[in-house]
Protein backbone atom coordinates (compact mmCIF):
# COMPACT_ATOMS: atom_id res chain seq x y z
CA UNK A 1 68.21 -20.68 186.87
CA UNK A 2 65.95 -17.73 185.56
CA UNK A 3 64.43 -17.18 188.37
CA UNK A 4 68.02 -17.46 190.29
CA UNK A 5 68.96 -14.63 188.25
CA UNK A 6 66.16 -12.66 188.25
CA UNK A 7 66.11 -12.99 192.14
CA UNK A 8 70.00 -11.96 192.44
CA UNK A 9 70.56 -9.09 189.93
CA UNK A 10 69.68 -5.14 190.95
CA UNK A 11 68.32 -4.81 187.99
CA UNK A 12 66.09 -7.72 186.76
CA UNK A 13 64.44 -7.48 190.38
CA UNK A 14 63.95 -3.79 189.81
CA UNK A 15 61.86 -4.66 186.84
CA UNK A 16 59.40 -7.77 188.63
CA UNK A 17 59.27 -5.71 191.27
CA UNK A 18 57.69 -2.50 189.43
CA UNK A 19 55.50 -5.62 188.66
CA UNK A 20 56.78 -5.85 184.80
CA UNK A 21 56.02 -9.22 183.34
CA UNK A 22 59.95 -9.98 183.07
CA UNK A 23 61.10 -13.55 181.97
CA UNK A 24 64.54 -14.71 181.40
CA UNK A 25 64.77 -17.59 178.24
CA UNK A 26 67.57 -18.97 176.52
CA UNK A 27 70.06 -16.53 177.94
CA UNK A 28 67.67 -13.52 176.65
CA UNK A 29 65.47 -10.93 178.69
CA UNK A 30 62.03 -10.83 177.59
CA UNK A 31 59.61 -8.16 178.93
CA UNK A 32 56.01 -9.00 178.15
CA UNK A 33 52.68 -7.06 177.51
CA UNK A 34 53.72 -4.13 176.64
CA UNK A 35 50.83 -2.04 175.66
CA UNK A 36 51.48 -0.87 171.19
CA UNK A 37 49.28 -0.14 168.82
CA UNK A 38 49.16 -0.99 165.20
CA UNK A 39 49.26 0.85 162.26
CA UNK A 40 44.87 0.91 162.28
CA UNK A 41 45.59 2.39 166.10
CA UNK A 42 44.27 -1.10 167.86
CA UNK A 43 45.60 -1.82 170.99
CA UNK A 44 47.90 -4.95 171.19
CA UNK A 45 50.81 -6.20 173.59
CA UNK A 46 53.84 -7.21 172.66
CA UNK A 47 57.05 -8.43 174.18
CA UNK A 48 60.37 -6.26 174.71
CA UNK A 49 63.38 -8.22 174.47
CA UNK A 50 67.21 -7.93 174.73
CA UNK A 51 70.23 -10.15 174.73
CA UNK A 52 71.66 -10.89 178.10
CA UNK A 53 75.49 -9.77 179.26
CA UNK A 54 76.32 -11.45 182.55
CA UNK A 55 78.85 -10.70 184.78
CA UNK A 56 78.53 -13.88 186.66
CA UNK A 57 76.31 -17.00 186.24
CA UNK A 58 73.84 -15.57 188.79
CA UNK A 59 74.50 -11.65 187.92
CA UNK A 60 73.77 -9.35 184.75
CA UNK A 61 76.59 -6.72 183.72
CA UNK A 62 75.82 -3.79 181.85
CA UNK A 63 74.36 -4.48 178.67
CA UNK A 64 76.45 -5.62 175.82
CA UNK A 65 74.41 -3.27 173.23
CA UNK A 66 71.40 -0.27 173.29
CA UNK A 67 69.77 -2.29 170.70
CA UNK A 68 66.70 -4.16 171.62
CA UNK A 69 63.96 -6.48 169.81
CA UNK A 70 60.21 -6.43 169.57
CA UNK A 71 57.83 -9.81 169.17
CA UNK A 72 54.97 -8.04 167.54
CA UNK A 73 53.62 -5.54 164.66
CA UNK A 74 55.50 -2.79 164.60
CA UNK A 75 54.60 0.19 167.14
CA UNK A 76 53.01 3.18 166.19
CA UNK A 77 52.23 6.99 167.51
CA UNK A 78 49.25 7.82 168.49
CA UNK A 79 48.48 9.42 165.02
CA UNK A 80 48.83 6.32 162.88
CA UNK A 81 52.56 7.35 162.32
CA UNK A 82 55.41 4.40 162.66
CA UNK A 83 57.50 5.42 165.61
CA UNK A 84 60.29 6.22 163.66
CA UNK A 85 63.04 6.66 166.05
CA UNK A 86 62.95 2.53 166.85
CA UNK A 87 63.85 1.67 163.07
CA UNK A 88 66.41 -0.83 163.03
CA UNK A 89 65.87 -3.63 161.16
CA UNK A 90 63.37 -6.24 160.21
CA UNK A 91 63.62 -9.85 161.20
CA UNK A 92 62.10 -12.91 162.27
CA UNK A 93 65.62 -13.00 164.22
CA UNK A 94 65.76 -16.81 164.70
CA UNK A 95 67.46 -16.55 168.33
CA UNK A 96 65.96 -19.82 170.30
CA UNK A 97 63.14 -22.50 169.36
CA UNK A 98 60.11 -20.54 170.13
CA UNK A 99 61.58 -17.08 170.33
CA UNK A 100 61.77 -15.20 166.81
CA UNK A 101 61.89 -11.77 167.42
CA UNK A 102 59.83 -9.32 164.59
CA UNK A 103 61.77 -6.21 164.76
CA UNK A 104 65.09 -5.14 166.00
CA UNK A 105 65.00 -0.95 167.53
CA UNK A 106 67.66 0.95 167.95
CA UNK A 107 67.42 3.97 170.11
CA UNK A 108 70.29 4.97 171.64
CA UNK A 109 70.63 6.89 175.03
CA UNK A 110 72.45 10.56 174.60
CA UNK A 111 74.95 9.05 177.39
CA UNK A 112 76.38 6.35 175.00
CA UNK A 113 74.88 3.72 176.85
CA UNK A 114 72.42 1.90 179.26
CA UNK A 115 73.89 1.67 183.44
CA UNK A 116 71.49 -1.30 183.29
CA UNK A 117 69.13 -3.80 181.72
CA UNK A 118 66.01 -1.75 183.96
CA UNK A 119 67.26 1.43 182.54
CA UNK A 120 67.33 -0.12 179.22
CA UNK A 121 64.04 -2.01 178.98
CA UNK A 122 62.16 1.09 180.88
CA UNK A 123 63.21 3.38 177.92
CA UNK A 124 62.29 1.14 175.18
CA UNK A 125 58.88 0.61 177.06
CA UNK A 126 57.91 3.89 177.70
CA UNK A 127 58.90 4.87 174.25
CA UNK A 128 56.19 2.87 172.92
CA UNK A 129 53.49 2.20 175.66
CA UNK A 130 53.60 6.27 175.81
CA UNK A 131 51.97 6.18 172.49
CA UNK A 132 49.33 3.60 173.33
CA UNK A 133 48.16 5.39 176.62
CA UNK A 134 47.51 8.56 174.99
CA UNK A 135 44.59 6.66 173.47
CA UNK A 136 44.09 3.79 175.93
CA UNK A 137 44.16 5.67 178.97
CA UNK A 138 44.00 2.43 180.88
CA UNK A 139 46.84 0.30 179.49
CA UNK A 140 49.20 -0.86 181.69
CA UNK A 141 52.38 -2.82 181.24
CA UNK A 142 53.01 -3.30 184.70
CA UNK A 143 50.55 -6.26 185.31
CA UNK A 144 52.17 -7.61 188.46
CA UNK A 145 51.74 -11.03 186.55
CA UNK A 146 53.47 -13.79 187.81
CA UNK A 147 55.21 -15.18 184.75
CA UNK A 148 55.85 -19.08 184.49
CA UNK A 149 59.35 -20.02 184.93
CA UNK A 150 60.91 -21.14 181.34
CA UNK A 151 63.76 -22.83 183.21
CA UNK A 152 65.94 -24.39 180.72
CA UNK A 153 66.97 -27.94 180.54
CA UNK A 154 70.48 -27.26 179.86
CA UNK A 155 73.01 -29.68 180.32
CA UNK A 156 75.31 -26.42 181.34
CA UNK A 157 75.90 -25.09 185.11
CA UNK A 158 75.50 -21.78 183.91
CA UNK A 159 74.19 -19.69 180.69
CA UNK A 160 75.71 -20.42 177.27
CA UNK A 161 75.84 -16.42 176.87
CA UNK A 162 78.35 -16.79 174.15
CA UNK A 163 75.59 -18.11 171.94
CA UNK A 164 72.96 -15.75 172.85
CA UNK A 165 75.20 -13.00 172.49
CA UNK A 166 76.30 -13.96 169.17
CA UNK A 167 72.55 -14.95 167.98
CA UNK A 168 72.97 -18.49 166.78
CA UNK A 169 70.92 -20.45 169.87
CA UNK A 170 69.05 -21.25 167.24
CA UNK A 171 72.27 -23.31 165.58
CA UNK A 172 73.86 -24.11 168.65
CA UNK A 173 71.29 -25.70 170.20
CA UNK A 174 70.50 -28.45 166.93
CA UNK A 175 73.17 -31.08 168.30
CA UNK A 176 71.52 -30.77 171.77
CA UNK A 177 69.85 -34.53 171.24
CA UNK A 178 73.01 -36.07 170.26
CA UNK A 179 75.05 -39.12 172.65
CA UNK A 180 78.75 -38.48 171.98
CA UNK A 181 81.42 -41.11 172.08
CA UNK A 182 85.06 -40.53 172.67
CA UNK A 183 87.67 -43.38 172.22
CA UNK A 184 90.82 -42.35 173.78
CA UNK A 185 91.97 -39.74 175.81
CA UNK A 186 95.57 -38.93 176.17
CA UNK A 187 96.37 -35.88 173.52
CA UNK A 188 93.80 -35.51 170.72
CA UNK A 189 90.87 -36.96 172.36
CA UNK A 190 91.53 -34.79 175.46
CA UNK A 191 91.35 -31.65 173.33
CA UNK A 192 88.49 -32.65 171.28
CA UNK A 193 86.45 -33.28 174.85
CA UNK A 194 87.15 -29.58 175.33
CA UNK A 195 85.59 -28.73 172.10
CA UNK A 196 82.54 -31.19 172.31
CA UNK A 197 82.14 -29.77 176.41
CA UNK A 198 81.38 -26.77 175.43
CA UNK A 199 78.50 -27.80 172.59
CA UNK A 200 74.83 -28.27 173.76
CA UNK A 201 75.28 -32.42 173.06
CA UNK A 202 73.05 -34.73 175.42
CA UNK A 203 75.83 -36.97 176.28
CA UNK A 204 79.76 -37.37 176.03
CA UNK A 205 80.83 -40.66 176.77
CA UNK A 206 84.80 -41.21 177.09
CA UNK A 207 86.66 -44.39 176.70
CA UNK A 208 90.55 -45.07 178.14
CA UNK A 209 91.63 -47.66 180.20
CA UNK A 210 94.78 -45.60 181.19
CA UNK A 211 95.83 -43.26 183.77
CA UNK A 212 96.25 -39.54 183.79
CA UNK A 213 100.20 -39.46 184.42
CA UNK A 214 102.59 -36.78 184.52
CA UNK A 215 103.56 -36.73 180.55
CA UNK A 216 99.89 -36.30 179.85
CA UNK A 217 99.63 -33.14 181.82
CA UNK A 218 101.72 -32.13 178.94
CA UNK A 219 99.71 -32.42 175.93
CA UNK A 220 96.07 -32.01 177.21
CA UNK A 221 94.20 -29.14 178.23
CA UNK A 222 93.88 -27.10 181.19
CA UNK A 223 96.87 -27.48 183.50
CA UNK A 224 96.93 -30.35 186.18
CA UNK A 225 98.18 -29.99 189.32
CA UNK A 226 100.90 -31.94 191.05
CA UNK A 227 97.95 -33.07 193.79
CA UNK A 228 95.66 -34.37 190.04
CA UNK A 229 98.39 -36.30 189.47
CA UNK A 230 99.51 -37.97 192.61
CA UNK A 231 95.65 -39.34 193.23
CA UNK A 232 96.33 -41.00 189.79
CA UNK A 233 92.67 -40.67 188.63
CA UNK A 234 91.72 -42.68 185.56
CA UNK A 235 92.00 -40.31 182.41
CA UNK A 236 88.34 -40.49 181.94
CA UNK A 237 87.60 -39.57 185.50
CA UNK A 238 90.03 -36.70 185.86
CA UNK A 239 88.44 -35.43 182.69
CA UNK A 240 84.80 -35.60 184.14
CA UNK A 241 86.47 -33.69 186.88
CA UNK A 242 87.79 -31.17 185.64
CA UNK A 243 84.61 -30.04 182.68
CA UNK A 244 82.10 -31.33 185.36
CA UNK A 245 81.55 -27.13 187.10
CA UNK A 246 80.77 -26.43 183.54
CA UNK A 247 78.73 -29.06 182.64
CA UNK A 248 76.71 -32.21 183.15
CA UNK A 249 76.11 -35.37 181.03
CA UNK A 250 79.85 -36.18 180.45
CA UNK A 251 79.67 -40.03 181.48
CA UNK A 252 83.85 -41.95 182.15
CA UNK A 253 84.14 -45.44 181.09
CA UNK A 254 87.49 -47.19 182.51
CA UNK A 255 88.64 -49.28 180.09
CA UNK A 256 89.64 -49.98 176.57
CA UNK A 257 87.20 -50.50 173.60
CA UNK A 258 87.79 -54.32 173.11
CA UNK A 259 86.10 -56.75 170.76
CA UNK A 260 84.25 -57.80 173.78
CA UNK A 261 82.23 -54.20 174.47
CA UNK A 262 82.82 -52.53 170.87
CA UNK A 263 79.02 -53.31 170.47
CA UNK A 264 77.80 -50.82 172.85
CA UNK A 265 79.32 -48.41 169.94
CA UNK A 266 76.16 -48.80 168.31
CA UNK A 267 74.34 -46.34 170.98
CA UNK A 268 75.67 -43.48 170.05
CA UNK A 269 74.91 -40.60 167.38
CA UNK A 270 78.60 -40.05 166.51
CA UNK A 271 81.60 -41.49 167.33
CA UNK A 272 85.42 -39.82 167.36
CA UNK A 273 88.14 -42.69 167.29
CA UNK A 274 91.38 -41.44 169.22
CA UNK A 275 93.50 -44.57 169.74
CA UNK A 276 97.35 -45.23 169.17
CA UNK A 277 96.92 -48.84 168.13
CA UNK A 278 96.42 -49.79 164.79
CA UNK A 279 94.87 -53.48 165.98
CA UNK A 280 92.69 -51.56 168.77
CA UNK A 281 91.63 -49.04 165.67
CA UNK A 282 90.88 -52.43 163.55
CA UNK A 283 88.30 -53.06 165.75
CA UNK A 284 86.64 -50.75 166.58
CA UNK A 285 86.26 -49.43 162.36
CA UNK A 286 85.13 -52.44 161.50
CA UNK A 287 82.44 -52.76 164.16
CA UNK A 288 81.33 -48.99 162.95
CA UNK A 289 81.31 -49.51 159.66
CA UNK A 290 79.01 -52.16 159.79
CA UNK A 291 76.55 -49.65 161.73
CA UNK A 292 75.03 -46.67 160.65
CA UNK A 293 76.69 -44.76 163.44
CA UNK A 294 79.05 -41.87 161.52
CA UNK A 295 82.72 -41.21 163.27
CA UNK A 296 86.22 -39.66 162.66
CA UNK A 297 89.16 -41.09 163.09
CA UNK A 298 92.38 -39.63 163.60
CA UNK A 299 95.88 -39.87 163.62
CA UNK A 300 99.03 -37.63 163.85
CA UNK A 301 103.01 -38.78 163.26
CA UNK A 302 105.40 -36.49 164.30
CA UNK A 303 109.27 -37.31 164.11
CA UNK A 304 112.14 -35.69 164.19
CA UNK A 305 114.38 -34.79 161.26
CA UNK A 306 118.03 -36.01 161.73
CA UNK A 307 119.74 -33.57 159.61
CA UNK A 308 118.01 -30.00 160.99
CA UNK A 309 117.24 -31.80 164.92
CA UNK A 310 113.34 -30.03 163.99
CA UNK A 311 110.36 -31.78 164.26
CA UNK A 312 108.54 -32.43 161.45
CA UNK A 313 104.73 -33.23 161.76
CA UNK A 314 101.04 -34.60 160.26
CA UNK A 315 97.73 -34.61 161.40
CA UNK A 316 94.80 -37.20 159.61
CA UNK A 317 91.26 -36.28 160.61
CA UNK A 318 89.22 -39.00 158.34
CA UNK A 319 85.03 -39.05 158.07
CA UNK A 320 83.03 -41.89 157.98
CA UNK A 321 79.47 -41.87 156.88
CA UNK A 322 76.80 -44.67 156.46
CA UNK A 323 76.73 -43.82 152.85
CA UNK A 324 81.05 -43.27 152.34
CA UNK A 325 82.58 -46.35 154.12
CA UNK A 326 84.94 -47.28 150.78
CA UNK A 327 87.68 -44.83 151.44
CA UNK A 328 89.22 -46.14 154.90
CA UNK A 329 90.98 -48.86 153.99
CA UNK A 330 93.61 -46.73 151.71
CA UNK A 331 93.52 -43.99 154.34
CA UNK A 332 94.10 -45.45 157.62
CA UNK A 333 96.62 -47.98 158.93
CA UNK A 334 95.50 -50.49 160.87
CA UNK A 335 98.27 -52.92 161.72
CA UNK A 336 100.78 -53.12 164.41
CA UNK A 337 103.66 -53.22 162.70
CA UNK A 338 106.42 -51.08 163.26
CA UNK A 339 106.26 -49.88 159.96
CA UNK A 340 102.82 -48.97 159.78
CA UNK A 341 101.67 -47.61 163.28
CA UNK A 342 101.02 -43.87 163.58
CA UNK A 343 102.58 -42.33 166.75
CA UNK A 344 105.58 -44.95 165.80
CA UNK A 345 107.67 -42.29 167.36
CA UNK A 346 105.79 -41.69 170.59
CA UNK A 347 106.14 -37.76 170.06
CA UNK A 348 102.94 -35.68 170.49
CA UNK A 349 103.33 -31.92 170.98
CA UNK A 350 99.94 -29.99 172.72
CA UNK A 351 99.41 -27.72 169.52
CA UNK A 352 99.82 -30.10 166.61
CA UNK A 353 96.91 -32.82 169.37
CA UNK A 354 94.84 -29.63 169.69
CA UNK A 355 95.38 -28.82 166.35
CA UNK A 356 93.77 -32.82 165.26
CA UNK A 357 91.39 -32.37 167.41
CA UNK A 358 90.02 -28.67 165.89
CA UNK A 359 90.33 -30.27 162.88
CA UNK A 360 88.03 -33.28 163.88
CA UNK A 361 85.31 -31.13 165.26
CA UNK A 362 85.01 -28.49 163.08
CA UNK A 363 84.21 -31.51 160.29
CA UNK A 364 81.81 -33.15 163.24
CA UNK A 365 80.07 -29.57 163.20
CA UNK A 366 79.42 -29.28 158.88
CA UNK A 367 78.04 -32.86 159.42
CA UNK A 368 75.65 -31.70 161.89
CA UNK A 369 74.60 -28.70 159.43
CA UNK A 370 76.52 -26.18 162.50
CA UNK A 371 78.77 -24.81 159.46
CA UNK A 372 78.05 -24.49 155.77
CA UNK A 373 79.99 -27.68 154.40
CA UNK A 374 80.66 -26.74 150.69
CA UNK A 375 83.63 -29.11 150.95
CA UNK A 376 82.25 -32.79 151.71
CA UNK A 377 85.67 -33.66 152.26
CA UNK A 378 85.96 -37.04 153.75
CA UNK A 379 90.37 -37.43 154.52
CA UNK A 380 92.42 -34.13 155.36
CA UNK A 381 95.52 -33.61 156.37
CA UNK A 382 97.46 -30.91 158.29
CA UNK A 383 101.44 -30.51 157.21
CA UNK A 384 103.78 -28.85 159.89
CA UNK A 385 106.49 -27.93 157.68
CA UNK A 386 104.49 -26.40 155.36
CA UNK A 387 101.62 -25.11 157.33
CA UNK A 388 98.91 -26.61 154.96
CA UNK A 389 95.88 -28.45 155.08
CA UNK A 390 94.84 -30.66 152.19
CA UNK A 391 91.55 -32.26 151.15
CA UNK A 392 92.69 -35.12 149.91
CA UNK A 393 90.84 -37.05 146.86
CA UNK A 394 88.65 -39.79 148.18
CA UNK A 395 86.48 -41.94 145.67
CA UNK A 396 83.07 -42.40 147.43
């Protein structure tokens, strides 16, 4: 995909062409060899590099920012003298595995801003290689090298830019190993696909025996056409459908999680349990529990208040940990009784399944160590009517 993009934007080519050692890794630009020298006025080569704005998967934009990084020393003039008007700030900036930036330089063009990444890198280079050459006549950052394709093993169609842009590859990029499961796709489950789709996670695995119908169109994401609806796809394979441009690795299972197949629960890294039916749930908690496989399950009861005709509504998001098991009885029905079944009154509204399903993920991520977790909460709950969520006490 580097290469791809090297090949089909103005700019990047403009740079390999000039014969620039220019690599493209983890959504950033790197520029290598470029000719510095240290504070003792030795010659050494470093490596330019920038984040990467894209205006499509296969074309750079203009960039998002006139500040660029240095893997090095810091540069200095040709009299022993820090070139000054680079200062930014001082890193390691942790932006991929491998890549760690040293310094970040800030020298901003008198226009306001770089036309394009060759404009951009060019300026930075010259700023500093200009220094070097006055006493190494002979250096040279255009090397004509042929640099070796860093091609990334993404399970994405296209950059994750958001991440690069932001800085926090680093973070993003620590669930990458993980085999997701999914049990249950028609509201919640559906939304939290759309969270876990866009996360660098090896595998998503989704489990529903059901159809996507014409009600479901109604509470999941995206928006289904009439044609999606009158092929009457599985839920699981209309799902794989519709993330599969974005990204690969999202693996449909047609059927329900039964006491027959719960076992090949056991695979995965972390489980989210999605299901309607408290026997269905039964079974496939107590099969987890017994593993050291960690998983949330969730639940949401909405009904509708006689006296003001409103709709009044909960969402559950419970965690389950080798090490916290205790709590789930007391927090989570699992009986098929009338009495005792979430979604007793068959109403699910988009927001309040997305809102679950944020809910869910967002604790998935502090497990994973993606977001501070100063909580350790292990059963929340979201109230409609009073627009509150609640930690509630669980005795681990």
């Amino acid at each position: 995909m580097s290469r791809l993009l090297i090949s089909h934007s103005a700019d990047l080519k403009r740079l390999r062409d000039a014969g620039y050692e220019v690599e493209v890794r983890a959504n950033y630009l790197l520029v290598h060899a470029v000719p510095y020298l240290d504070a003792s006025g030795n010659l050494l080569h470093g490596t330019l590099a920038s984040e990467l704005t894209l205006a499509s998967p296969l074309q750079t934009a203009a960039p998002g920012t006139h500040v660029a990084y240095f893997v090095g020393s810091f540069p200095h003039n040709a009299d022993g003298t820090r070139i000054t008007a680079l200062e930014h700030a001082t890193g390691p900036f942790q932006w991929a595995e491998g890549l760690a930036p040293d310094f970040s330089f800030s020298n901003k063009p008198r226009s306001g801003g770089f036309a394009d990444y060759f404009e951009k890198m060019i300026s930075y280079v010259n700023v500093i290689w200009h220094q070097a050459r006055a006493r190494y006549p002979d250096c040279d950052p255009m090397t004509f090298k042929v640099v070796e394709s860093h091609d990334s093993d993404s399970v994405f169609e296209y950059e994750d830019t958001a991440s690069s842009r932001a800085g926090i590859q680093v973070i993003a990029q620590q669930m990458k190993s993980q085999k997701i499961g999914i049990i249950g796709l028609g509201g919640t489950g559906a939304y939290i696909l759309d969270l876990v789709a866009k996360t660098h996670v090896a595998e998503i695995h989704l489990f529903d025996g059901d159809r996507f119908r014409q009600h479901n169109a109604f509470r999941a994401p995206g928006a289904a056409s009439r044609g999606d609806l009158e092929r009457e796809l599985a839920k699981v394979e209309y799902l794989r459908e519709r993330y599969a441009p974005m990204r690969r690795g999202i693996i449909g299972h047609d059927l329900y999680v039964t006491e027959a197949n719960v076992a090949d629960l056991s695979r995965f890294d972390f489980v989210f349990v999605c299901v309607d039916r408290g026997s269905a749930r039964r079974t496939i908690l107590d099969f987890l529990s017994s593993t050291n496989v960690p998983f949330i399950d969730v639940g949401m009861d909405v009904q509708v208040v006689e006296e003001t005709n409103r709709l009044w509504g909960t969402c559950r998001v419970t965690t389950s940990t080798p090490n916290t098991r205790g709590h789930l009885a007391a927090r989570v029905s699992t009986g098929d009784r009338e009495g005792d079944e979430l979604y007793r009154s068959n109403i699910q509204v988009a927001e309040l399944n997305a809102m679950n399903a944020i809910l869910a993920v967002i604790r998935w991520k502090r497990l994973c160590g993606y977001y501070h977790d100063d909580s350790g909460d292990h059963d929340c709950t979201f109230t409609s009517s009073i627009n509150k969520i609640v930690n509630n006490e669980v005795r681990l």
